[in-house]
N, C-alpha and C. Protein backbone atom coordinates (compact mmCIF):
# COMPACT_ATOMS: atom_id res chain seq x y z
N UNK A 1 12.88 -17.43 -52.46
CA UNK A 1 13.52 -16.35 -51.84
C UNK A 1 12.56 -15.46 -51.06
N UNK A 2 11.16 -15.27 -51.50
CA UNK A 2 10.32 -15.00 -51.12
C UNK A 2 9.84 -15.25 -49.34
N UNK A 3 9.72 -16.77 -49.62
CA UNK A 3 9.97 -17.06 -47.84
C UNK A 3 10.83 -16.89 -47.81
N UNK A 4 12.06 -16.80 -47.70
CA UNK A 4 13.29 -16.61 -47.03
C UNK A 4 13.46 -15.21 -46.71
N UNK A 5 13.17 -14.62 -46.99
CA UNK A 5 12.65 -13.04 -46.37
C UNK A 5 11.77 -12.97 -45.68
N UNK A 6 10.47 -13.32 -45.50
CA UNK A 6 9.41 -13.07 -44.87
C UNK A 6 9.60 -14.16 -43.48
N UNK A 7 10.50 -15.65 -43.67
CA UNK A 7 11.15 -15.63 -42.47
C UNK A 7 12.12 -14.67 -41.81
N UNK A 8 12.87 -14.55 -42.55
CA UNK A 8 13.83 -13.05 -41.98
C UNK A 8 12.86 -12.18 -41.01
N UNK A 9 12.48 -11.29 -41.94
CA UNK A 9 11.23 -10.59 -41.35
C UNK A 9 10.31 -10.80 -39.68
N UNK A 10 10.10 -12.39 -39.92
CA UNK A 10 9.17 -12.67 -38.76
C UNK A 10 10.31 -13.22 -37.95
N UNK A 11 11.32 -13.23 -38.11
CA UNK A 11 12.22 -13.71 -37.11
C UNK A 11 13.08 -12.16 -36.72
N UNK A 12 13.12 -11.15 -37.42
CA UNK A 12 13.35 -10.16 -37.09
C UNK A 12 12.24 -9.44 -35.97
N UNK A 13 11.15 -9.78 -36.34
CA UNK A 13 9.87 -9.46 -35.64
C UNK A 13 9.81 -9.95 -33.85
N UNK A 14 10.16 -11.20 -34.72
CA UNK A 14 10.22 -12.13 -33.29
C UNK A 14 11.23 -11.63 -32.43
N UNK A 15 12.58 -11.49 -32.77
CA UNK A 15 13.80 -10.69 -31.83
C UNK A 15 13.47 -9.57 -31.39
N UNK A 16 12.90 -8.30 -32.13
CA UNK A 16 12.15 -7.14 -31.37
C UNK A 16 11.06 -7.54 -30.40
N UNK A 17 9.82 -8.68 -30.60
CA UNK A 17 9.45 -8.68 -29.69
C UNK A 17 9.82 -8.79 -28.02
N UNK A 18 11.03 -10.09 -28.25
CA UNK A 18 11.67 -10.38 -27.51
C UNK A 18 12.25 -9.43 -26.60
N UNK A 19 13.20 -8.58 -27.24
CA UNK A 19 13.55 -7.43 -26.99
C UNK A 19 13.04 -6.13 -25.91
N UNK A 20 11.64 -6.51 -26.34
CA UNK A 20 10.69 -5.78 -25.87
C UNK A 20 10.03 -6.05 -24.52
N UNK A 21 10.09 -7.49 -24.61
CA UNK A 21 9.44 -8.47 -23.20
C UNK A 21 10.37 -7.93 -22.14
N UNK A 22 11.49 -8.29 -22.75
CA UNK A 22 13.16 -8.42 -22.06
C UNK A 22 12.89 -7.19 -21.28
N UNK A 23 12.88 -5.61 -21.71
CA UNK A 23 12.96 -4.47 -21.50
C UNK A 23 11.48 -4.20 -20.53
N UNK A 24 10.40 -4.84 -20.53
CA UNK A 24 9.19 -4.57 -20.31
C UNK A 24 9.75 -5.32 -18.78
N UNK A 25 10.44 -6.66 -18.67
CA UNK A 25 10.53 -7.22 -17.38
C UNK A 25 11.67 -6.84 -16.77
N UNK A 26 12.46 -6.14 -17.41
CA UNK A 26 13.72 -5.42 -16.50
C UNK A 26 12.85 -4.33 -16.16
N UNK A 27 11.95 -3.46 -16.34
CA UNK A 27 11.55 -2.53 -15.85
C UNK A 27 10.57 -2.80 -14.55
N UNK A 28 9.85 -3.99 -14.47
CA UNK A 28 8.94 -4.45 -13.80
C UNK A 28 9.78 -4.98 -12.54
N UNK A 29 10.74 -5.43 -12.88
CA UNK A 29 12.00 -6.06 -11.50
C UNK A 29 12.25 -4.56 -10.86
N UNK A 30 12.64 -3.22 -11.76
CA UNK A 30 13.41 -2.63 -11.00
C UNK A 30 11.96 -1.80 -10.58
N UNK A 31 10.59 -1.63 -10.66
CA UNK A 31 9.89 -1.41 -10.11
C UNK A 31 9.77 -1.75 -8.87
N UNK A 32 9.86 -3.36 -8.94
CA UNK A 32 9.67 -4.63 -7.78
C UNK A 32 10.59 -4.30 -6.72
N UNK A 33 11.77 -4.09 -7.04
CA UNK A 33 13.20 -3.95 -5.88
C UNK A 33 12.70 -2.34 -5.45
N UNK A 34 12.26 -1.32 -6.09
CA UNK A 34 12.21 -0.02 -5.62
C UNK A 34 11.07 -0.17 -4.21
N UNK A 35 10.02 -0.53 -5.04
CA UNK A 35 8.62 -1.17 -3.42
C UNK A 35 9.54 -1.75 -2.57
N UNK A 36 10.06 -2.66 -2.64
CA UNK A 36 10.53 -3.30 -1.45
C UNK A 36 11.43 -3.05 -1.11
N UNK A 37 12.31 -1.81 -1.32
CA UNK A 37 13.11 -0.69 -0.58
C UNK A 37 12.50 0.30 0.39
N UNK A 38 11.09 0.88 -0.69
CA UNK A 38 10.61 0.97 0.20
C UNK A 38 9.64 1.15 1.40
N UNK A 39 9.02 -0.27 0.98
CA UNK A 39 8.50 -1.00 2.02
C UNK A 39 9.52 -1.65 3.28
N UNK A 40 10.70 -2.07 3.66
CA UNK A 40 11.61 -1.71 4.12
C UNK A 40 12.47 -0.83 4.62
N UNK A 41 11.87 0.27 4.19
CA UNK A 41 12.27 1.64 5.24
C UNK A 41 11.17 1.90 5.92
N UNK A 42 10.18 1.61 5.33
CA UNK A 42 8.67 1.88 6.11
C UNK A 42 8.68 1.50 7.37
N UNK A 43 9.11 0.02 7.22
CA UNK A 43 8.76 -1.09 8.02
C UNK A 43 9.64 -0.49 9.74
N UNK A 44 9.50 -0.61 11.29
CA UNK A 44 9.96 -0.58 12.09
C UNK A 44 11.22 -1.52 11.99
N UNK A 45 12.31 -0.45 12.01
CA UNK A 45 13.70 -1.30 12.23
C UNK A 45 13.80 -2.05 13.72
N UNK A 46 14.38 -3.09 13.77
CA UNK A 46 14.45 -3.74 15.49
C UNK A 46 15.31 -2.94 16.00
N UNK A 47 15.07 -2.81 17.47
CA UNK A 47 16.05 -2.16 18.30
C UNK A 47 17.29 -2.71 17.77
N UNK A 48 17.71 -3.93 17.75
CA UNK A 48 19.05 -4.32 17.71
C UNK A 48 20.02 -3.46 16.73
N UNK A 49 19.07 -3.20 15.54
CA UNK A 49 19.44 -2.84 14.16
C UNK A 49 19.60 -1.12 14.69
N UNK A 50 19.63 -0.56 15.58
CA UNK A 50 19.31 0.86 16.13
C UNK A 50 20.79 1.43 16.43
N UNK A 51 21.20 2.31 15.88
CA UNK A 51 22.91 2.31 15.72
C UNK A 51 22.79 4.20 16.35
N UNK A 52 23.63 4.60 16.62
CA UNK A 52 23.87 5.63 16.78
C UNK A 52 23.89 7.26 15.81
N UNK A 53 24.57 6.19 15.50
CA UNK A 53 24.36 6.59 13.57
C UNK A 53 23.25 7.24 12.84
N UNK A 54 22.48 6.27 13.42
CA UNK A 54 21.01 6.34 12.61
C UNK A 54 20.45 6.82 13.33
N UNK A 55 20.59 6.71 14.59
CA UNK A 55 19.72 7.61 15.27
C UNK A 55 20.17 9.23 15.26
N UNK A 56 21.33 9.56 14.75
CA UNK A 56 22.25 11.29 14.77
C UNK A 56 22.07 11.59 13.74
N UNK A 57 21.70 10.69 12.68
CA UNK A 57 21.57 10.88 11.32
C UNK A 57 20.18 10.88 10.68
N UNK A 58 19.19 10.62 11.35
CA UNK A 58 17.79 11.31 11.53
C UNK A 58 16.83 9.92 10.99
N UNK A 59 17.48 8.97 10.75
CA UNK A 59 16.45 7.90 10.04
C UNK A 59 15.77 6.88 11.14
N UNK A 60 15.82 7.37 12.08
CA UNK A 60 14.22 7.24 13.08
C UNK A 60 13.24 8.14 12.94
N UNK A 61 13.36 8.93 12.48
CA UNK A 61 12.53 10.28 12.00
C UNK A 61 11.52 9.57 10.79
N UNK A 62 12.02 9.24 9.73
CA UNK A 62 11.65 8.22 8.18
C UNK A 62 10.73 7.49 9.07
N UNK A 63 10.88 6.56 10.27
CA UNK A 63 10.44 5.28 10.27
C UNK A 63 8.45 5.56 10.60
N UNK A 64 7.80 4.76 9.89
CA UNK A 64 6.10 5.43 10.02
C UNK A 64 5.65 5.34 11.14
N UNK A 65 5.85 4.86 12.14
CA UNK A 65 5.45 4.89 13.66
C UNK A 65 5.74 6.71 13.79
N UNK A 66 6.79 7.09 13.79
CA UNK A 66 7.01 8.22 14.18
C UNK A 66 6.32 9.23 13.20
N UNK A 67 6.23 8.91 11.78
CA UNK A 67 5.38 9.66 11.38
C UNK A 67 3.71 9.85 11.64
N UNK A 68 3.30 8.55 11.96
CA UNK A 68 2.08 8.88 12.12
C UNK A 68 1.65 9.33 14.06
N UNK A 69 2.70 9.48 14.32
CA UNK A 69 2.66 10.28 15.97
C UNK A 69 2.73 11.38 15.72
N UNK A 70 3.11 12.21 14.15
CA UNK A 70 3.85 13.21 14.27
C UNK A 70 3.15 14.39 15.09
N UNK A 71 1.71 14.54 15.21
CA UNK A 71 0.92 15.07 15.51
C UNK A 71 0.51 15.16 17.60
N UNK A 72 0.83 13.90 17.72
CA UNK A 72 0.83 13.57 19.26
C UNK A 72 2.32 14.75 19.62
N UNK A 73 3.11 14.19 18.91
CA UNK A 73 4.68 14.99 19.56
C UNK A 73 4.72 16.40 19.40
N UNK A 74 4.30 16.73 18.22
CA UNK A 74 4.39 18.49 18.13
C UNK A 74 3.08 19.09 19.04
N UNK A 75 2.33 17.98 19.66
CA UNK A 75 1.63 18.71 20.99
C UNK A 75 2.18 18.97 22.00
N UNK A 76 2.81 17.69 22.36
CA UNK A 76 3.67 17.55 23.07
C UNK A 76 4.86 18.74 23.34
N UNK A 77 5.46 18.78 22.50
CA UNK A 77 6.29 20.08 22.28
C UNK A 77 5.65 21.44 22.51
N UNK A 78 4.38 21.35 21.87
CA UNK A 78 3.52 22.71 22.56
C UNK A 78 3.22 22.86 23.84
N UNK A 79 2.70 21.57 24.73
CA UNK A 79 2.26 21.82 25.77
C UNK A 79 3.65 22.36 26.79
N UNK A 80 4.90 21.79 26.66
CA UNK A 80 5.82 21.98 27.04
C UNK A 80 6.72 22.96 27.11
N UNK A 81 6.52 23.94 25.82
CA UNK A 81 6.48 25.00 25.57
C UNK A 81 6.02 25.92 26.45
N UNK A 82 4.75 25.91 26.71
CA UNK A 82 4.11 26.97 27.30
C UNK A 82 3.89 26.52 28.67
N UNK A 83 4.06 25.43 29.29
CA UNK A 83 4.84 24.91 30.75
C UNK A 83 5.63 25.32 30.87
N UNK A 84 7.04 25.48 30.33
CA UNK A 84 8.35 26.34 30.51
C UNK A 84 8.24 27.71 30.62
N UNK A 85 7.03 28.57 29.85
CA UNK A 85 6.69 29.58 29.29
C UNK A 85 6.04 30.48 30.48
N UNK A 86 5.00 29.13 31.48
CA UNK A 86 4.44 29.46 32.79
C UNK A 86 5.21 29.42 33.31
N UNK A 87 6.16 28.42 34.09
CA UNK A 87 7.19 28.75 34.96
C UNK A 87 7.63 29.90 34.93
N UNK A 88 8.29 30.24 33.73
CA UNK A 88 9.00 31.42 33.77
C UNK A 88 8.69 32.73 34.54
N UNK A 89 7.10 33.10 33.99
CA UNK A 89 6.27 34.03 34.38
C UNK A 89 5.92 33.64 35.77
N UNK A 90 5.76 32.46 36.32
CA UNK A 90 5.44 32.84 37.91
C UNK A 90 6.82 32.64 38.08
N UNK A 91 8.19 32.74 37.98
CA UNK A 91 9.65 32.75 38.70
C UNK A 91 9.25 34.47 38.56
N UNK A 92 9.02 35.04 37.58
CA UNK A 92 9.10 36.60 37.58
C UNK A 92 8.29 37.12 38.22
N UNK A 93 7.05 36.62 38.44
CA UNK A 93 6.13 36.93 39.22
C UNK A 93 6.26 37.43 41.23
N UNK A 94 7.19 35.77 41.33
CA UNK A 94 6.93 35.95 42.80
C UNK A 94 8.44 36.70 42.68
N UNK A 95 9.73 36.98 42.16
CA UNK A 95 10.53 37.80 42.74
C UNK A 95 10.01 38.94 42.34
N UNK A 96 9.03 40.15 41.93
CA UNK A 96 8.34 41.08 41.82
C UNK A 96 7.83 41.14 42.92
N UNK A 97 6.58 40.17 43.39
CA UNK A 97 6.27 40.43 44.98
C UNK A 97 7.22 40.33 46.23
N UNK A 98 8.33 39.62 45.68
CA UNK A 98 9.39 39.54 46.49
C UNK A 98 9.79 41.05 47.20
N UNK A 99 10.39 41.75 45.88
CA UNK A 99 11.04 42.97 45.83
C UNK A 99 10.00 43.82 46.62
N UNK A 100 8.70 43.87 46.02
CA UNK A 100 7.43 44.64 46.59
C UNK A 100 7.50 44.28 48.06
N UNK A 101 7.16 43.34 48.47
CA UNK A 101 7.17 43.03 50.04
C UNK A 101 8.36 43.72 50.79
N UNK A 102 9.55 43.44 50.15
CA UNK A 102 10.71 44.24 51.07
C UNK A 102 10.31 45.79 51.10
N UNK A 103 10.08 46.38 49.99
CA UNK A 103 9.44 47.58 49.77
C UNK A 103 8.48 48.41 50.72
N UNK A 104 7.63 47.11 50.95
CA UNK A 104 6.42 47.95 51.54
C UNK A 104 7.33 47.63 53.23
N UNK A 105 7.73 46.35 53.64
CA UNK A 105 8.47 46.50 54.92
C UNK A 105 9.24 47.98 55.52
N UNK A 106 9.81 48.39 54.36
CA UNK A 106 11.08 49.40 54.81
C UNK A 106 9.97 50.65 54.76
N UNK A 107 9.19 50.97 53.90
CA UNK A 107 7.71 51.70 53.92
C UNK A 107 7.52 51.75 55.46
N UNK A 108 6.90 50.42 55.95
CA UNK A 108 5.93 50.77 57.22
C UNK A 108 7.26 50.77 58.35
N UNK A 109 8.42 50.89 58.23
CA UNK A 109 9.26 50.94 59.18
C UNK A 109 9.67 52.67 58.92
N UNK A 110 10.04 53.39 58.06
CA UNK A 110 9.52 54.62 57.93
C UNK A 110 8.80 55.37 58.58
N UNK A 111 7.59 55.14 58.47
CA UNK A 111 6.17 55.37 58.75
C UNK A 111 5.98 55.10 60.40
N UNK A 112 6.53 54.64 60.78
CA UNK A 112 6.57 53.78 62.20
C UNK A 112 7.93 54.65 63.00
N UNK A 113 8.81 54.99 62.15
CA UNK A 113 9.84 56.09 62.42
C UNK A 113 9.15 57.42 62.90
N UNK A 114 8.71 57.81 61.92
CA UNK A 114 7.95 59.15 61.80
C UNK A 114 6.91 59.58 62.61
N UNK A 115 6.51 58.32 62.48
CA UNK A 115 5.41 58.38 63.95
C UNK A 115 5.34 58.52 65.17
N UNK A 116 6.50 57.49 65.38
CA UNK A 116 7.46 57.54 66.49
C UNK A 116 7.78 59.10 67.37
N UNK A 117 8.88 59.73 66.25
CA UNK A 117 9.24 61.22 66.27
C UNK A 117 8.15 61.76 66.03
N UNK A 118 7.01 62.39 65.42
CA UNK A 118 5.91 63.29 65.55
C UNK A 118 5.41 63.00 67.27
N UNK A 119 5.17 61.69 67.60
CA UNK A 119 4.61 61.43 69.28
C UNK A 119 5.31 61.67 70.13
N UNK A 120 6.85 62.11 69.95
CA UNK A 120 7.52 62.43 70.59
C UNK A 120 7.69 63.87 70.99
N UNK A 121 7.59 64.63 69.57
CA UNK A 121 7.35 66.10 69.17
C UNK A 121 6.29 66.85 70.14
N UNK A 122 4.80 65.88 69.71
CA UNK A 122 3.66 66.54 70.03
C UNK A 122 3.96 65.94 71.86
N UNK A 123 4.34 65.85 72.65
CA UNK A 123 4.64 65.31 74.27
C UNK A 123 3.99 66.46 74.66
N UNK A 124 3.72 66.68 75.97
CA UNK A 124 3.37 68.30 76.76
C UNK A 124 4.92 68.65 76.98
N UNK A 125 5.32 67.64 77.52
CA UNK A 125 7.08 68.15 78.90
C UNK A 125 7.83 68.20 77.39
N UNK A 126 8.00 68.29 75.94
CA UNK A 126 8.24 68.54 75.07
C UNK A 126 8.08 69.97 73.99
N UNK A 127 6.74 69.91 74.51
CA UNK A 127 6.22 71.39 73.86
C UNK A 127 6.65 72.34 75.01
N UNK A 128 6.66 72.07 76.26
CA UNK A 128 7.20 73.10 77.38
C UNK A 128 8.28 73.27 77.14
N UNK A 129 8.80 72.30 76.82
CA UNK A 129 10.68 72.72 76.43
C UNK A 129 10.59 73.86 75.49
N UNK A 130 10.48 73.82 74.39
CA UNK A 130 10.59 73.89 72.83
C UNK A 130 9.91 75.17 73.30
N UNK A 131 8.99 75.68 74.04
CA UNK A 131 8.17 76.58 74.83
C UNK A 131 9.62 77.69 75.52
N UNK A 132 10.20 77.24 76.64
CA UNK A 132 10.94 77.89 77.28
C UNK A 132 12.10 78.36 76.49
N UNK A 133 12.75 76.94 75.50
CA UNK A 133 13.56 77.49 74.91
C UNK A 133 13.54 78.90 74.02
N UNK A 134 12.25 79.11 73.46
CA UNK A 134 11.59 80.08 73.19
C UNK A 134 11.64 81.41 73.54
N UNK A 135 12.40 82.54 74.46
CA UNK A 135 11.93 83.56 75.12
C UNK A 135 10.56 84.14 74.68
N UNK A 136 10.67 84.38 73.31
CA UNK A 136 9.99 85.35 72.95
C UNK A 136 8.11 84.63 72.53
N UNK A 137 8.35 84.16 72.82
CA UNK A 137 6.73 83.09 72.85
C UNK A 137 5.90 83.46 73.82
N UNK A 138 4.58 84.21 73.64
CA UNK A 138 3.84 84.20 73.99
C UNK A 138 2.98 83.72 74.98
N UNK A 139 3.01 81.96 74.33
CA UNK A 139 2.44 80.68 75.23
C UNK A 139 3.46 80.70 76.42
N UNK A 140 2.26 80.24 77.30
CA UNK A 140 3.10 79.57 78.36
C UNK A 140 2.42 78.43 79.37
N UNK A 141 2.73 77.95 79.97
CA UNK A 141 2.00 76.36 80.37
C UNK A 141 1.17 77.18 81.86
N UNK A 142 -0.28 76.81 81.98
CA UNK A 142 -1.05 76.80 82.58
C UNK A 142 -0.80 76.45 84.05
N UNK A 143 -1.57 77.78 84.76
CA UNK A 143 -0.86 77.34 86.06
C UNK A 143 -2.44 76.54 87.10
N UNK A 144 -3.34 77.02 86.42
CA UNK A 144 -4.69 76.85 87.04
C UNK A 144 -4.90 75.12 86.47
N UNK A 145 -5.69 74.90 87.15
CA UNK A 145 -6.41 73.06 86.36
C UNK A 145 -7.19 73.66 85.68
N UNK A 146 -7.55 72.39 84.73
CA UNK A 146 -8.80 72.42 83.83
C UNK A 146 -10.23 72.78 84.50
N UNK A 147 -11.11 73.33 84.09
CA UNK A 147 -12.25 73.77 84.57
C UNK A 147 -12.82 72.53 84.01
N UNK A 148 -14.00 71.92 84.78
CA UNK A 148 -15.01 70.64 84.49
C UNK A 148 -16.44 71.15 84.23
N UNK A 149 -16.58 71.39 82.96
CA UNK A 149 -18.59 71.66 82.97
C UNK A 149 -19.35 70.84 82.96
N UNK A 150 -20.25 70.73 83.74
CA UNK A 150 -21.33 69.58 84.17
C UNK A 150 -22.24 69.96 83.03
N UNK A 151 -23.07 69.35 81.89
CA UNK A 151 -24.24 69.92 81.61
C UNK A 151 -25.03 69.24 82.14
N UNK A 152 -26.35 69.68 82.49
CA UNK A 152 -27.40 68.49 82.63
C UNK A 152 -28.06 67.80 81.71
N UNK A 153 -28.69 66.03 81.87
CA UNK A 153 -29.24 65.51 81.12
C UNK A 153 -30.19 66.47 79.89
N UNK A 154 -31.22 66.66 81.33
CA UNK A 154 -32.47 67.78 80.15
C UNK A 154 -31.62 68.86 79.59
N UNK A 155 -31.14 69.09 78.59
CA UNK A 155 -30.09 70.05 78.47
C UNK A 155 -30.55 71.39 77.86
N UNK A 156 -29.47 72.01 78.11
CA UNK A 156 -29.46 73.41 77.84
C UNK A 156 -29.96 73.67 76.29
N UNK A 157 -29.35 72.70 75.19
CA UNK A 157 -29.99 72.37 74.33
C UNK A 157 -31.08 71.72 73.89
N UNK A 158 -31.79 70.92 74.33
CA UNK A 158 -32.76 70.54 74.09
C UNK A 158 -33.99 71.12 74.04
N UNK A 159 -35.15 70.84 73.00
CA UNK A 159 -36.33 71.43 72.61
C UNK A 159 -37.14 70.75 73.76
N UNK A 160 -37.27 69.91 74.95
CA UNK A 160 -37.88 70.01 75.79
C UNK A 160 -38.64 70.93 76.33
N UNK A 161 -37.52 72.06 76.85
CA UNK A 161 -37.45 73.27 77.70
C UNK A 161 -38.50 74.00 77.63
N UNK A 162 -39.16 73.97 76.36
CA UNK A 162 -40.14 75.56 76.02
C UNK A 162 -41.25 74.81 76.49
């Protein structure tokens, strides 16, 4: 009876081991299928396999080509950024000088007004008017010519003389 237990025993032994293998290689399979899930997402899907789907649904994003660019593209995105960023600032730029240029135009047309009328103002046959209309004015327009003074070279000023 003695062996007949201690077979029991080692055949009980033996079924736990078993048991154990069993459980040790179901775990090692579902290790095995998990890698090669994913090693298979890793992997570049073929264009063909390229669905709409997947592309709206972000799993070209997953695929490692694109991850290991990730660094090229978010430059990319920077440089582009601040290209849009320049445009902008010279679109604001030149309608500022835009506005300025009309500015200074209507400025020197002003100025060119005014000038105009002051040269008109300051005339002689203008000031004679503005003169007569006047009674009570003092001035009155010259009836004699201008007198011409000759000086001479050696002049009246000069430290020559003494």
């Amino acid at each position: 009876m003695a062996e007949e237990e201690i077979q029991q025993e080692d055949l009980q032994q033996d079924e736990s081991l078993r048991d154990e293998l069993r459980a040790t290689e179901q775990k090692a399979l579902d290790k095995l299928k998990a890698l090669k899930r994913q090693i298979s997402e890793d992997e570049q899907t073929p264009v063909g396999a390229m669905t709409l789907r997947k592309i709206l649904g972000g799993d070209v994003l997953s695929a490692m080509s694109v991850r290991r660019q990730i660094w090229l593209i978010l430059l990319v995105v920077l440089f582009t950024v601040v290209y849009v960023a320049f445009r902008y600032q010279c679109q604001q730029d030149m309608i500022k000088i835009s506005q300025l240029e009309a500015e200074l135009k209507d400025a020197k047309y002003r100025a060119l007004s005014s000038s105009s009328t002051l040269t008109e103002r300051c005339r002689e046959s203008q000031v004679l008017e503005v003169l007569r209309q006047n009674q009570d004015s003092v001035l009155h327009a010259s009836v004699q010519p201008p007198y011409i003074i000759n000086i001479p070279e050696k002049g009246f000023f000069s430290d020559d003389d003494e």
